[in-house]
N, C-alpha and C. Protein backbone atom coordinates (compact mmCIF):
# COMPACT_ATOMS: atom_id res chain seq x y z
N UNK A 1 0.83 -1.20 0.00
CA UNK A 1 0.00 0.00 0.00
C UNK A 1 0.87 1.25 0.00
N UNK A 2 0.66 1.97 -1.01
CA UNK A 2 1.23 2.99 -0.61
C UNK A 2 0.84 4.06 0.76
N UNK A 3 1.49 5.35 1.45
CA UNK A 3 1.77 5.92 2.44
C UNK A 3 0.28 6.84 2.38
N UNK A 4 -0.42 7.22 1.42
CA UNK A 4 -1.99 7.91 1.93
C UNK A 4 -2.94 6.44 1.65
N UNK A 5 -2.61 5.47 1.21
CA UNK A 5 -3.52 4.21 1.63
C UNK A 5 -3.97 3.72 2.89
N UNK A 6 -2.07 3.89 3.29
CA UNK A 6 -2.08 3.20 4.58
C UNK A 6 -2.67 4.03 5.66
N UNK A 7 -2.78 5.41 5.33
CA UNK A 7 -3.33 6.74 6.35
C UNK A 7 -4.70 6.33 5.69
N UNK A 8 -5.21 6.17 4.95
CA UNK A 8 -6.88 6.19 4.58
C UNK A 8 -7.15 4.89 5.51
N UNK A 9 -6.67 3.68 5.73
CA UNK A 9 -6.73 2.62 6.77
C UNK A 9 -6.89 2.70 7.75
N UNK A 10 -5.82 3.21 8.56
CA UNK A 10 -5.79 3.55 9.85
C UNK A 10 -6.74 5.11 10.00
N UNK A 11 -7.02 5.40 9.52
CA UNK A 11 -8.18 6.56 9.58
C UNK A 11 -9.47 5.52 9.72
N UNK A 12 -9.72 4.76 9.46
CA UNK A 12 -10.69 4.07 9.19
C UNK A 12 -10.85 2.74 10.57
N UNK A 13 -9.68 2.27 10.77
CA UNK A 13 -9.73 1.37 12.13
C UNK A 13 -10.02 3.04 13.33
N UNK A 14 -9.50 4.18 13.12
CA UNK A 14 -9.80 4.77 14.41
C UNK A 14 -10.99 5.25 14.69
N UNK A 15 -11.89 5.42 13.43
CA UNK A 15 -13.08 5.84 13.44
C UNK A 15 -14.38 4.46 13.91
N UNK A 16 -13.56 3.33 13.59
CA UNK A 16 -14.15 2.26 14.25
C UNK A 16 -13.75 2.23 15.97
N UNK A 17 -12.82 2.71 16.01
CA UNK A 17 -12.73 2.51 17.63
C UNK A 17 -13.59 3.51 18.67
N UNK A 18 -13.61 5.24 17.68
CA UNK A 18 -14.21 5.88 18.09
C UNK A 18 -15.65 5.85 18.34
N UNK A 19 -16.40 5.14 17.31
CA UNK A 19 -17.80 4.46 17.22
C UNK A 19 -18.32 3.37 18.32
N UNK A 20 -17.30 2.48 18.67
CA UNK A 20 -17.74 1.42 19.35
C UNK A 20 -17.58 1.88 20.84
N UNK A 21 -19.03 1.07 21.30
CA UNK A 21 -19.45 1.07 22.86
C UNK A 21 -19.66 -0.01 22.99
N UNK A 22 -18.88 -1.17 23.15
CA UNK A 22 -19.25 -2.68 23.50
C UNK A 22 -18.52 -2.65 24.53
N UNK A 23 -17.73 -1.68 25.35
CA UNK A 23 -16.99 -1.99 26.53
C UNK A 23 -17.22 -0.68 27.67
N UNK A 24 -17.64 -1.29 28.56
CA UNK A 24 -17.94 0.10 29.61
C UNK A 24 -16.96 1.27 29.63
N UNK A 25 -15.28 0.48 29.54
CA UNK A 25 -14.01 1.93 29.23
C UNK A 25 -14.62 2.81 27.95
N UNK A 26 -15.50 1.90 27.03
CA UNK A 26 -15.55 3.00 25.78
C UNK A 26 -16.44 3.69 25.87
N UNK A 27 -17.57 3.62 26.67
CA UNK A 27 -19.04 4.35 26.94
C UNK A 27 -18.50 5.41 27.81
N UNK A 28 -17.50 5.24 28.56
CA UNK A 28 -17.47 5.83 29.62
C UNK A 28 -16.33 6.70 29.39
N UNK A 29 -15.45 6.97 28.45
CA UNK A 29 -14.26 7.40 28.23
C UNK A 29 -14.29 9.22 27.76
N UNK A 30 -13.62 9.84 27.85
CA UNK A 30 -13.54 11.17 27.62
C UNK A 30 -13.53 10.91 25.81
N UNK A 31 -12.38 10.38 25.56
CA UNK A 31 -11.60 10.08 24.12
C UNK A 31 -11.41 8.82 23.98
N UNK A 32 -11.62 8.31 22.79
CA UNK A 32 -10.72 7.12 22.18
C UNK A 32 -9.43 7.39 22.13
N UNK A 33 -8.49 6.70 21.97
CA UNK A 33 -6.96 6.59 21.71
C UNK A 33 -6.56 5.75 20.70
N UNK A 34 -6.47 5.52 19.92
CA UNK A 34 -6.41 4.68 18.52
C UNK A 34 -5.06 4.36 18.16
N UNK A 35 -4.16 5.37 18.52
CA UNK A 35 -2.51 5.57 18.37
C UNK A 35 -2.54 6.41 16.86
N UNK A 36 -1.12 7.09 17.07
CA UNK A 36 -1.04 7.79 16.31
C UNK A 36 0.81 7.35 15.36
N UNK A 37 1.32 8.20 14.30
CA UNK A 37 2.43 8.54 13.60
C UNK A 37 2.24 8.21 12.42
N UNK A 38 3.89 7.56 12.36
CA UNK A 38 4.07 7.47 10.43
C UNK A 38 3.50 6.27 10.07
N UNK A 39 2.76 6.13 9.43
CA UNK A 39 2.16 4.96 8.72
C UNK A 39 3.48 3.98 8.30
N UNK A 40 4.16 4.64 7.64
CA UNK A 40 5.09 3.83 6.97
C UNK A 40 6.29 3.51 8.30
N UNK A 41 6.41 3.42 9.36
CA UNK A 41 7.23 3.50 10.89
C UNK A 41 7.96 2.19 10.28
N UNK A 42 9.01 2.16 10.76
CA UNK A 42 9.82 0.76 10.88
C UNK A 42 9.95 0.11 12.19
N UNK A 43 9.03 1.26 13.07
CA UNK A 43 9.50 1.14 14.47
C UNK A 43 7.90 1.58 14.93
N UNK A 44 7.58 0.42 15.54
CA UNK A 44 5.87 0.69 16.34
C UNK A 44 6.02 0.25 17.84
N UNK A 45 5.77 0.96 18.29
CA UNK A 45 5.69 1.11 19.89
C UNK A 45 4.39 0.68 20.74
N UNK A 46 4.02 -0.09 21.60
CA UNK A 46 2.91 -0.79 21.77
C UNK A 46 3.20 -0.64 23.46
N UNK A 47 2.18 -0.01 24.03
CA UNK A 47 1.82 -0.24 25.22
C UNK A 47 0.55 -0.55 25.68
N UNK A 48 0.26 -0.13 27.01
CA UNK A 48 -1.12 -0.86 27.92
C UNK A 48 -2.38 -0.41 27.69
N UNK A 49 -2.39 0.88 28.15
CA UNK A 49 -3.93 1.70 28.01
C UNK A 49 -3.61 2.55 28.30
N UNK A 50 -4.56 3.97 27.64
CA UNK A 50 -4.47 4.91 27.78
C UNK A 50 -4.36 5.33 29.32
N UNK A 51 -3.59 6.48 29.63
CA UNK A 51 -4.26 7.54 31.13
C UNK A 51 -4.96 8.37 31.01
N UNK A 52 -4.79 9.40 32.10
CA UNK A 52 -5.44 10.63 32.21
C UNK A 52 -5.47 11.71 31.45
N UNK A 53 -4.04 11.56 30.83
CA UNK A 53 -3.91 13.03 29.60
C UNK A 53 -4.10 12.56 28.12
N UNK A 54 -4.33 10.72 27.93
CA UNK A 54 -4.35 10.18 26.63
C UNK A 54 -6.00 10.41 26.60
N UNK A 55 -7.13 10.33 27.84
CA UNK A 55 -7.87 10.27 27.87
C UNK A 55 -8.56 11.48 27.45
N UNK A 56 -7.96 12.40 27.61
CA UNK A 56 -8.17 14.13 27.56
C UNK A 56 -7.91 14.66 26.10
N UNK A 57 -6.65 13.79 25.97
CA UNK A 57 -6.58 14.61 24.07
C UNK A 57 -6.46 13.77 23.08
N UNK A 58 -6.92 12.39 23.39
CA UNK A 58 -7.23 10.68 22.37
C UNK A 58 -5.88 11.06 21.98
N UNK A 59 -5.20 11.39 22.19
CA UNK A 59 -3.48 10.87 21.93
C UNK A 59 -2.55 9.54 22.54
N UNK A 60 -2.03 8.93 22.57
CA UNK A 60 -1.02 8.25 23.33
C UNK A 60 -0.21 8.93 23.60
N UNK A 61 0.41 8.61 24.67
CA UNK A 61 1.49 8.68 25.75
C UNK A 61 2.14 10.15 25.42
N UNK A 62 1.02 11.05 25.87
CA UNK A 62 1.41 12.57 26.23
C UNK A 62 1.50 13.27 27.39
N UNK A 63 1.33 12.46 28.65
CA UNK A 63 1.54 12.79 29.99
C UNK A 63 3.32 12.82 30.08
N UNK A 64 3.25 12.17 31.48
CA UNK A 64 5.14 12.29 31.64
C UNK A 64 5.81 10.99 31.15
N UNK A 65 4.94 10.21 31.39
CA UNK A 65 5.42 8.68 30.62
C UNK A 65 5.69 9.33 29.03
N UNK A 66 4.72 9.88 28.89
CA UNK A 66 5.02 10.34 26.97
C UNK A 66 6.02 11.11 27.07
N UNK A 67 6.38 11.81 27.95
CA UNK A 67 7.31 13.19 27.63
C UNK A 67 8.57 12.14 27.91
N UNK A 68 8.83 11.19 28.57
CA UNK A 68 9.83 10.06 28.41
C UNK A 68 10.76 9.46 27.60
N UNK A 69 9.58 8.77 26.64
CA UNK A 69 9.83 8.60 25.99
C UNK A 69 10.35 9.35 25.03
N UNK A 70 9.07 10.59 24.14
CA UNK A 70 9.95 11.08 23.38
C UNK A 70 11.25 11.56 23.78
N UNK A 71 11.98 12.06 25.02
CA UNK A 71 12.65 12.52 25.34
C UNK A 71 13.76 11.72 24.99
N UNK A 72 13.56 9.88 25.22
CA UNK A 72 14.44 9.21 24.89
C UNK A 72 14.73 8.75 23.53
N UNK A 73 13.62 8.89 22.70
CA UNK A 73 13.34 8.80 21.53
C UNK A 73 13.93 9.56 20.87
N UNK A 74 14.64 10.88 21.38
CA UNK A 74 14.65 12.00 20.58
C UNK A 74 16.94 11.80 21.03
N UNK A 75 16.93 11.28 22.01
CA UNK A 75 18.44 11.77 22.71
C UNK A 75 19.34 10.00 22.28
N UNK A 76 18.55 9.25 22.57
CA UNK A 76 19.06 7.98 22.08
C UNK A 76 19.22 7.26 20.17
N UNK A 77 17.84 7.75 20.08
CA UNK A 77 17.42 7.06 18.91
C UNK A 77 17.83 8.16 17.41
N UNK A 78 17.69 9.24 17.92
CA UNK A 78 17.55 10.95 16.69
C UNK A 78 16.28 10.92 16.17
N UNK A 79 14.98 10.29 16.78
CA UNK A 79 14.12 10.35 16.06
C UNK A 79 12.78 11.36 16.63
N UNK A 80 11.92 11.68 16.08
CA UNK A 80 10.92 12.01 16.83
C UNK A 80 9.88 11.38 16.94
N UNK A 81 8.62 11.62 17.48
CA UNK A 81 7.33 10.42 17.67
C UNK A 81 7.07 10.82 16.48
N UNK A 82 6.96 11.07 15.66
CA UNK A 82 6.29 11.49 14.02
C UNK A 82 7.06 10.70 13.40
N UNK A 83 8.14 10.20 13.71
CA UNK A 83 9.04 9.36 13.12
C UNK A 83 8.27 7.70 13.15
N UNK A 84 7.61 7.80 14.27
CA UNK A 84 7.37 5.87 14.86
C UNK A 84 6.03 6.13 14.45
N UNK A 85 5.31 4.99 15.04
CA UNK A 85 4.06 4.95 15.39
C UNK A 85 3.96 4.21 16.21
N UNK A 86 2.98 4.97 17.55
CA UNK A 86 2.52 5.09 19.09
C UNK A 86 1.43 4.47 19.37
N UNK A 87 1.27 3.50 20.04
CA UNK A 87 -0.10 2.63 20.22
C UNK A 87 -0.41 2.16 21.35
N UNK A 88 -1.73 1.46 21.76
CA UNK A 88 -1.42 0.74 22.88
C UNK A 88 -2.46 -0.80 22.80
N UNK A 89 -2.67 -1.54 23.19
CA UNK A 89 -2.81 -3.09 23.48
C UNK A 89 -4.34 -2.93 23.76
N UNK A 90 -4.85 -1.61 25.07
CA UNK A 90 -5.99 -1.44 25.18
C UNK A 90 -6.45 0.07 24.58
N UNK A 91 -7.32 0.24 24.05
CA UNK A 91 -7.54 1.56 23.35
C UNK A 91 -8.24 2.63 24.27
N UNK A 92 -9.11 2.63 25.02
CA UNK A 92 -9.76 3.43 25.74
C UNK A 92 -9.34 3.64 27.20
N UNK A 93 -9.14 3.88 28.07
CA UNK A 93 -8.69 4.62 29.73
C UNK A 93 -9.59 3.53 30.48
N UNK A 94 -9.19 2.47 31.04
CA UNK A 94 -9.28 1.99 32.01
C UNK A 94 -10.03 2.71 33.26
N UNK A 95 -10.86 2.85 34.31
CA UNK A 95 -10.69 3.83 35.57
C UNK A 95 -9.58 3.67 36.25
N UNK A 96 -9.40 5.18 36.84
CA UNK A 96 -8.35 4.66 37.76
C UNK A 96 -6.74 4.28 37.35
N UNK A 97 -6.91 4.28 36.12
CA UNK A 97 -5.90 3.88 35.31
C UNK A 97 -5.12 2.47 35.87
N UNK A 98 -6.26 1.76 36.29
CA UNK A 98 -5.97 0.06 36.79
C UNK A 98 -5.52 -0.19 35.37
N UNK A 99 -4.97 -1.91 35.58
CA UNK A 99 -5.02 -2.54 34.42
C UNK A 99 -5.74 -3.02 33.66
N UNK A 100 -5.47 -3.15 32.24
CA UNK A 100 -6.80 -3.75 31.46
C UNK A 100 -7.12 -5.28 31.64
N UNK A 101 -8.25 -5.72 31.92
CA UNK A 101 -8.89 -6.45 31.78
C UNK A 101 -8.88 -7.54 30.91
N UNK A 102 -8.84 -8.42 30.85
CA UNK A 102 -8.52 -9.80 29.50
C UNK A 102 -9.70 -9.46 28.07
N UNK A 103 -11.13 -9.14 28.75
CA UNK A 103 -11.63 -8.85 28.04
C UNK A 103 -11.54 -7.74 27.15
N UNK A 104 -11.28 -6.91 27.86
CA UNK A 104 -11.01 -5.68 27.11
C UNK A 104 -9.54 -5.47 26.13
N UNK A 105 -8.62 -6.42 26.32
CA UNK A 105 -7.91 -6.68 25.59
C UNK A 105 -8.13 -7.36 24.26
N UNK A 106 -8.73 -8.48 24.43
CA UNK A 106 -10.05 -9.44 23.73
C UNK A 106 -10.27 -7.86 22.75
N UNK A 107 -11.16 -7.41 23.16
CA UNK A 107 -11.78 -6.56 22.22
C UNK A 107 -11.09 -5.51 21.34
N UNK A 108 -9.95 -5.20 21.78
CA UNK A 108 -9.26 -4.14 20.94
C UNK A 108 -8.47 -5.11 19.93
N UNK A 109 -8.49 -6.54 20.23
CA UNK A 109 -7.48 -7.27 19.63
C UNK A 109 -7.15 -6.81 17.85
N UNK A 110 -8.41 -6.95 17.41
CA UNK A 110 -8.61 -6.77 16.09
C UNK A 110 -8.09 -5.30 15.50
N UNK A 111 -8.20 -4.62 16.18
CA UNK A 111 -7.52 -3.08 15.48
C UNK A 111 -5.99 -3.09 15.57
N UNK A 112 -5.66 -3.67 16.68
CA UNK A 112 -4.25 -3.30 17.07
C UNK A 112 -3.91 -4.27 15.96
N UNK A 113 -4.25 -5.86 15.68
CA UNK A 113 -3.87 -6.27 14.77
C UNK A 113 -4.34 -5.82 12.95
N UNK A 114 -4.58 -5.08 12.96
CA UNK A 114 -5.06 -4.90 11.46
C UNK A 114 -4.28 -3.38 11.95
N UNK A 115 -3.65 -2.50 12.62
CA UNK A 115 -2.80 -1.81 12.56
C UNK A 115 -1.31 -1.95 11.84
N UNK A 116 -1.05 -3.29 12.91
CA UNK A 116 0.61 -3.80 12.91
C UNK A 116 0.55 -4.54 11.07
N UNK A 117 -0.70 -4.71 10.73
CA UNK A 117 -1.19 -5.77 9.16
C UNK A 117 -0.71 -4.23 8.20
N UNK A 118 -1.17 -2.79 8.66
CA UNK A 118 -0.82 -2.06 7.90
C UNK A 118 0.10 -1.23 7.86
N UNK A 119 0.82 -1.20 8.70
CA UNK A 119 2.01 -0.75 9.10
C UNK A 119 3.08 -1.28 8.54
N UNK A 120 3.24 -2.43 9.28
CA UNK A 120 4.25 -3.21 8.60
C UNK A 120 5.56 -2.85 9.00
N UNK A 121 5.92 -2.83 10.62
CA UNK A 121 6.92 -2.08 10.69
C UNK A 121 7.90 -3.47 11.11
N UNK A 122 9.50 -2.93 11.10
CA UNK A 122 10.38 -3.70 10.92
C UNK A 122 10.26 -4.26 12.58
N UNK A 123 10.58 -3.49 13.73
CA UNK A 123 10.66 -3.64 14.92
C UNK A 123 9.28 -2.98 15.65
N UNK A 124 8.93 -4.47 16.26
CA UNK A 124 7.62 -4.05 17.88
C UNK A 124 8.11 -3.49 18.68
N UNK A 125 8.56 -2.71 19.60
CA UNK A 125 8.94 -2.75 20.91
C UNK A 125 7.83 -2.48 21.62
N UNK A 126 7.71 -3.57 22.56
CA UNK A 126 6.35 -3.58 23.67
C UNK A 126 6.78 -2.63 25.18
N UNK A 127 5.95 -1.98 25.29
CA UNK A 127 6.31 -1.48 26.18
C UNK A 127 5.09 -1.71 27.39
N UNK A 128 5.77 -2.57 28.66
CA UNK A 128 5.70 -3.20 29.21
C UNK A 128 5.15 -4.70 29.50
N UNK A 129 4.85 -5.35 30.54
CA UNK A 129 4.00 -6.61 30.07
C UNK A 129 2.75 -6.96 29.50
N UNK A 130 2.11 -6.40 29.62
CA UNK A 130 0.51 -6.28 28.85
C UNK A 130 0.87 -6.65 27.19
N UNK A 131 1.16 -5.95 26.66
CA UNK A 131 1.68 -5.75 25.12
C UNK A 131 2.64 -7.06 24.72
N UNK A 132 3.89 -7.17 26.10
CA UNK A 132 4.82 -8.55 25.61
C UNK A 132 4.26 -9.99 25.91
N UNK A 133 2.96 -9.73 26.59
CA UNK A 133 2.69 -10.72 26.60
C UNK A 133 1.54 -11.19 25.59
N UNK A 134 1.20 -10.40 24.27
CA UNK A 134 0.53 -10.19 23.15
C UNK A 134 1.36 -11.42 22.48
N UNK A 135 2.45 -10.79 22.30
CA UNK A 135 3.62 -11.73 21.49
C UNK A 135 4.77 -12.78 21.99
N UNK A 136 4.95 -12.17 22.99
CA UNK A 136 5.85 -13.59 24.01
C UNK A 136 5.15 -13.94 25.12
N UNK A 137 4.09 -15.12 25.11
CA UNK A 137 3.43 -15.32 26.34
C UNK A 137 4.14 -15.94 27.44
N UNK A 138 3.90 -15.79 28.75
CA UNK A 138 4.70 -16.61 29.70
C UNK A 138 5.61 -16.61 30.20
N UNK A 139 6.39 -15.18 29.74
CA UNK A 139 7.63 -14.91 30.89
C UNK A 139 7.36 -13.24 31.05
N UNK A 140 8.70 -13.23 32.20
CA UNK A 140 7.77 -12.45 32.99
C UNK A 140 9.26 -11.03 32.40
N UNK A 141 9.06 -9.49 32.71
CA UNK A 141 9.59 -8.58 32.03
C UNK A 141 10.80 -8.80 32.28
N UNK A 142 11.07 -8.75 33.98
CA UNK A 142 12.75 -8.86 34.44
C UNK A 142 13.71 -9.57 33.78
N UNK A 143 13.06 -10.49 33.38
CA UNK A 143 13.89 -11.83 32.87
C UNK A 143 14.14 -11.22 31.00
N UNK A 144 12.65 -10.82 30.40
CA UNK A 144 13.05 -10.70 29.29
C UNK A 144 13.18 -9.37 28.45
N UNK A 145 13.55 -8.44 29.48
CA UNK A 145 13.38 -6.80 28.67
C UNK A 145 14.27 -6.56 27.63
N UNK A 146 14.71 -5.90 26.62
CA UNK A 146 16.00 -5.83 25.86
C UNK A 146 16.42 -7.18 25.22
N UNK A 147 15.83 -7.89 25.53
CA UNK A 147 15.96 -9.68 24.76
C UNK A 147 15.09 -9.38 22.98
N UNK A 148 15.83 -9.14 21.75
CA UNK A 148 15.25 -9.07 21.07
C UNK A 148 14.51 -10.86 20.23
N UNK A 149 13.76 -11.05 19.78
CA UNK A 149 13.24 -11.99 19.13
C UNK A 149 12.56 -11.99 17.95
N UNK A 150 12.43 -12.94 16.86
CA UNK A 150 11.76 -12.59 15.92
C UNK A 150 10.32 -13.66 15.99
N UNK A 151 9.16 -12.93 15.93
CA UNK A 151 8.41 -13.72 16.30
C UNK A 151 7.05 -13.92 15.18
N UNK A 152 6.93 -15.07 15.08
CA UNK A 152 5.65 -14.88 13.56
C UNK A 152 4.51 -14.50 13.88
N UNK A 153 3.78 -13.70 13.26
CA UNK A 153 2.28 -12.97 13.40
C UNK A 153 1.70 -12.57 12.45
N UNK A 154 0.64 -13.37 12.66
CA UNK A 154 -0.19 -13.50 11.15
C UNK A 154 0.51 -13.73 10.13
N UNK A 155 0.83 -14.72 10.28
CA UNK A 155 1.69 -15.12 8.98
C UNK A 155 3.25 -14.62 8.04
N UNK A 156 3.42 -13.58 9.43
CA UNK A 156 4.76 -12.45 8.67
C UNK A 156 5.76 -12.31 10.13
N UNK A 157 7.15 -12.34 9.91
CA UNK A 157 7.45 -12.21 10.88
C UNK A 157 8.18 -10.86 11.40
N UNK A 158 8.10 -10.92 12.33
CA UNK A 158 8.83 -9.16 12.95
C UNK A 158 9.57 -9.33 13.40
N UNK A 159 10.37 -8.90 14.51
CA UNK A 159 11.45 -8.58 15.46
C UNK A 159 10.72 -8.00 16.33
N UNK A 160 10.49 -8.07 17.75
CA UNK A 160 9.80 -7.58 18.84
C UNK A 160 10.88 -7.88 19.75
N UNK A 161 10.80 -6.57 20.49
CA UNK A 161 11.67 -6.23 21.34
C UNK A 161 11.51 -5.11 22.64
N UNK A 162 10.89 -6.33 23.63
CA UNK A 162 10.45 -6.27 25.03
C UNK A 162 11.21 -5.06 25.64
N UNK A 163 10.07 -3.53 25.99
CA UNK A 163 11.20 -2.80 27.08
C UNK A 163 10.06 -2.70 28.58
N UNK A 164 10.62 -2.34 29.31
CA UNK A 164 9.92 -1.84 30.44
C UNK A 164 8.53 -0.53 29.96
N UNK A 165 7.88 -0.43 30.52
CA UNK A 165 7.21 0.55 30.43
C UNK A 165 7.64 1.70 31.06
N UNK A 166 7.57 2.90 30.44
CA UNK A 166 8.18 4.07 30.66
C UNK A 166 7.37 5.02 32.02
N UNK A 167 6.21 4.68 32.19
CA UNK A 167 5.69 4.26 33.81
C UNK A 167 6.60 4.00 34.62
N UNK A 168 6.58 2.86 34.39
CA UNK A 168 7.58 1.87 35.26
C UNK A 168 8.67 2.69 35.44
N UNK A 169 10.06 2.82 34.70
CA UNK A 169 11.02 3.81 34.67
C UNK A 169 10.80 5.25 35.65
N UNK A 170 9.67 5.47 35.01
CA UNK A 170 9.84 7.22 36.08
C UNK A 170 9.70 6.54 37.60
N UNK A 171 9.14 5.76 37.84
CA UNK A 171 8.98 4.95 39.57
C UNK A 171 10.24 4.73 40.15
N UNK A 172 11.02 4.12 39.36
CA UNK A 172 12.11 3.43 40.31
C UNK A 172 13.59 3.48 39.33
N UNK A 173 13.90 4.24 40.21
CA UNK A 173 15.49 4.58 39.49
C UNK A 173 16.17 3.39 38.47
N UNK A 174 16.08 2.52 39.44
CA UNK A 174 17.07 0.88 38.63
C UNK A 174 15.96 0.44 37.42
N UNK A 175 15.06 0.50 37.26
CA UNK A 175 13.81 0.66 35.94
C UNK A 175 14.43 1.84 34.99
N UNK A 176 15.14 3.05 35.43
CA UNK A 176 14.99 3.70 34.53
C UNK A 176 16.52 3.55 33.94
N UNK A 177 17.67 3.21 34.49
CA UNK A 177 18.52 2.50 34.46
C UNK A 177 18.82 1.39 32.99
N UNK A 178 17.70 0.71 33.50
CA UNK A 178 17.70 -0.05 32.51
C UNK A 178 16.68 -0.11 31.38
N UNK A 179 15.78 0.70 31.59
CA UNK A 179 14.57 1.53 29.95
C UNK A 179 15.77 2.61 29.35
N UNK A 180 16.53 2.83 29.88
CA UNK A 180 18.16 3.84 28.90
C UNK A 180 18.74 2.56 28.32
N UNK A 181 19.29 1.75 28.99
CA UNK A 181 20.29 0.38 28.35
C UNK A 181 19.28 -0.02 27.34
N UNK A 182 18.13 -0.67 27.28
CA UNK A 182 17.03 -0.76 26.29
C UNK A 182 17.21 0.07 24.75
N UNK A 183 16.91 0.94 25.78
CA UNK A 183 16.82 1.94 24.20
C UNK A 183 18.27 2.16 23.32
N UNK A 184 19.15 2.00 24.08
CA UNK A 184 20.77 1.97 23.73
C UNK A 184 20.86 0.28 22.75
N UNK A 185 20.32 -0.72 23.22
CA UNK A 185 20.05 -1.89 22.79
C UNK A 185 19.33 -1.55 21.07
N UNK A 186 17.98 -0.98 21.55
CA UNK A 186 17.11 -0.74 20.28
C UNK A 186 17.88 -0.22 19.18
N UNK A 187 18.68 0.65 20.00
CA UNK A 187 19.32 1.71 18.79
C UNK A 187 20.41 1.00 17.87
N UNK A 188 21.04 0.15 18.21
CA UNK A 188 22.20 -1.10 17.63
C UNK A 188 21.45 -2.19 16.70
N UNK A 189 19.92 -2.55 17.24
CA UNK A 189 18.91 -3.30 16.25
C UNK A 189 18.61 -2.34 15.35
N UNK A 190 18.06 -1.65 15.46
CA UNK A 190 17.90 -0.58 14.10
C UNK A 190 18.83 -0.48 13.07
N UNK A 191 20.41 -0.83 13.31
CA UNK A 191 21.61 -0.77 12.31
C UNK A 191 21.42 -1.98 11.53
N UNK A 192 20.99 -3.12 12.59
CA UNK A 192 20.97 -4.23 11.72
C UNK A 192 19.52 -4.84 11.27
N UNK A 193 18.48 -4.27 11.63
CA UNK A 193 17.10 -4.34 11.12
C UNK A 193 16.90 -5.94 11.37
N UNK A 194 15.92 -6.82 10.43
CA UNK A 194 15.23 -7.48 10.27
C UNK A 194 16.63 -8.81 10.09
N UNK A 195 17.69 -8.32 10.29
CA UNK A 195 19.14 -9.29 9.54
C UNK A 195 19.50 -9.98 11.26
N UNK A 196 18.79 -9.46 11.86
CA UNK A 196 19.21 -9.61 13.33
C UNK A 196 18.73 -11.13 13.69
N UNK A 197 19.82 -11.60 14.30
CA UNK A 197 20.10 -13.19 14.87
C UNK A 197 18.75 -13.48 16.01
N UNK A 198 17.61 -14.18 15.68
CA UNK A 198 16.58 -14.31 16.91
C UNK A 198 17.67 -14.91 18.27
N UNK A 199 16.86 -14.49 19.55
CA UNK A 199 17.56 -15.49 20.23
C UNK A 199 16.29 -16.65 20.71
N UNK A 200 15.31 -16.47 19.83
CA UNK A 200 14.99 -17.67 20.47
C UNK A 200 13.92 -18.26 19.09
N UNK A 201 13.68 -19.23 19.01
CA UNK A 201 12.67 -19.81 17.86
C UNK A 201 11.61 -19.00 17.82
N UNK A 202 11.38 -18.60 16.70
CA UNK A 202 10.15 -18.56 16.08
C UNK A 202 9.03 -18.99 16.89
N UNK A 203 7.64 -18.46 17.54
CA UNK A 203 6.30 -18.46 17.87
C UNK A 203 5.13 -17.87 17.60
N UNK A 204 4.26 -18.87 17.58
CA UNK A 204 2.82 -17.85 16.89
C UNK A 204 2.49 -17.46 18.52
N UNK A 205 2.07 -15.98 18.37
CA UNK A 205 1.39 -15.08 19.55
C UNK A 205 0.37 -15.89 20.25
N UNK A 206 -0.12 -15.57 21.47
CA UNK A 206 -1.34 -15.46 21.65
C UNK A 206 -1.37 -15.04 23.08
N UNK A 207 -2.72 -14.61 23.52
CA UNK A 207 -3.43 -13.75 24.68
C UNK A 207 -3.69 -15.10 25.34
N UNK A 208 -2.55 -14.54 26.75
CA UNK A 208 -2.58 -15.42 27.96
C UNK A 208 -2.83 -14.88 29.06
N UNK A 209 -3.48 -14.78 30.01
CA UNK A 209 -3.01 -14.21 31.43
C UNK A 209 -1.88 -13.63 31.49
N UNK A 210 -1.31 -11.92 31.74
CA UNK A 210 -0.01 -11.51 31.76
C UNK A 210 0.34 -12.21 33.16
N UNK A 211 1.91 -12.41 33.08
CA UNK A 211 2.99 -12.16 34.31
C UNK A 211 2.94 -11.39 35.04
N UNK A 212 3.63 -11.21 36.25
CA UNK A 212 3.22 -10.33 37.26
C UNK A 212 5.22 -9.81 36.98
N UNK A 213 5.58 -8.32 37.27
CA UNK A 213 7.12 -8.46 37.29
C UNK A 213 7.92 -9.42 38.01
């Protein structure tokens, strides 16, 4: 597809997300959050659910977790968020900004995947467990953050590459410690793209009960 196809698409999954009320977060939500950037990204970023300020301006990760990232995005990588494309696992604000729900994961399943179907980007990076456990079920973050893998989905395979959530990081110093080593990691996969050595076999995804850290 070419680059206003792939924007006529994803214009079209967000206007479906914006429409649907099959989940109390979506009846009840200020904004949808659909995710946003470059269609054409080599690099898609996948986290949990919206908060309080994604909820306020249907953007992703524009609070301090967002200002984080881009910050790291911008000092590690040279890129800006217009550069990637920004998403998350659950689309609408949770209350409380608890975690999402199995079901409600269940339900966004289909956009987030007919996103990553039009995107087509070289590298996932999940940001935190919710999202890695989309694509690597069954272990838990500590063990596998910065562990890159190539993993098959829907029939095509990617490179996904587990970081902490940038949440997580602003909490606890040794988190943020190592969401910098991460992104220092990411930035060395990007040289070598899709040519990069899995370290572990090949798996088809699927939605399990997440890990606890």
């Amino acid at each position: 597809m070419t680059t206003s196809e792939k924007q006529f698409e994803l214009d079209k999954i967000a206007q479906e997300i914006k429409d649907f009320k099959g989940l109390d977060i979506a009846k009840n939500c200020t904004n949808s959050v659909p995710g946003e950037g470059n269609p054409d990204a080599q690099i898609m970023f996948i986290g949990e659910a919206p908060g309080f300020n994604e909820d306020l301006q249907g953007r992703p990760f524009v609070g301090q977790a967002g200002k984080l990232l881009e910050k790291t995005l911008k000092e590690v990588l040279n890129l800006n968020r217009s550069d990637v494309y920004i998403t998350n696992i659950v689309k609408f604000r949770p209350p409380d900004n608890r975690d999402p729900f199995p079901n409600e994961i269940e339900a966004c399943k289909k956009w987030l995947d007919a996103q990553i179907s039009i995107i087509q980007p070289k590298i996932i990076a999940t940001l935190g467990r919710y999202s890695m456990g989309k694509f690597i079920p069954d272990v838990t973050i500590s063990r596998t953050h910065g562990q890159s893998r190539f993993v098959t989905f829907n029939n095509q395979k990617f490179i996904v590459f587990p970081m902490y959530h940038p949440a997580a990081a602003l909490r606890a110093g040794a988190v943020m410690e190592q969401f910098i080593l991460d992104f220092n990691k990411l930035k060395s996969l990007i040289s070598v793209s899709s040519n990069s050595t899995p370290q572990t076999t090949p798996q088809k995804p699927e939605l399990t009960q997440p890990t606890l850290f």
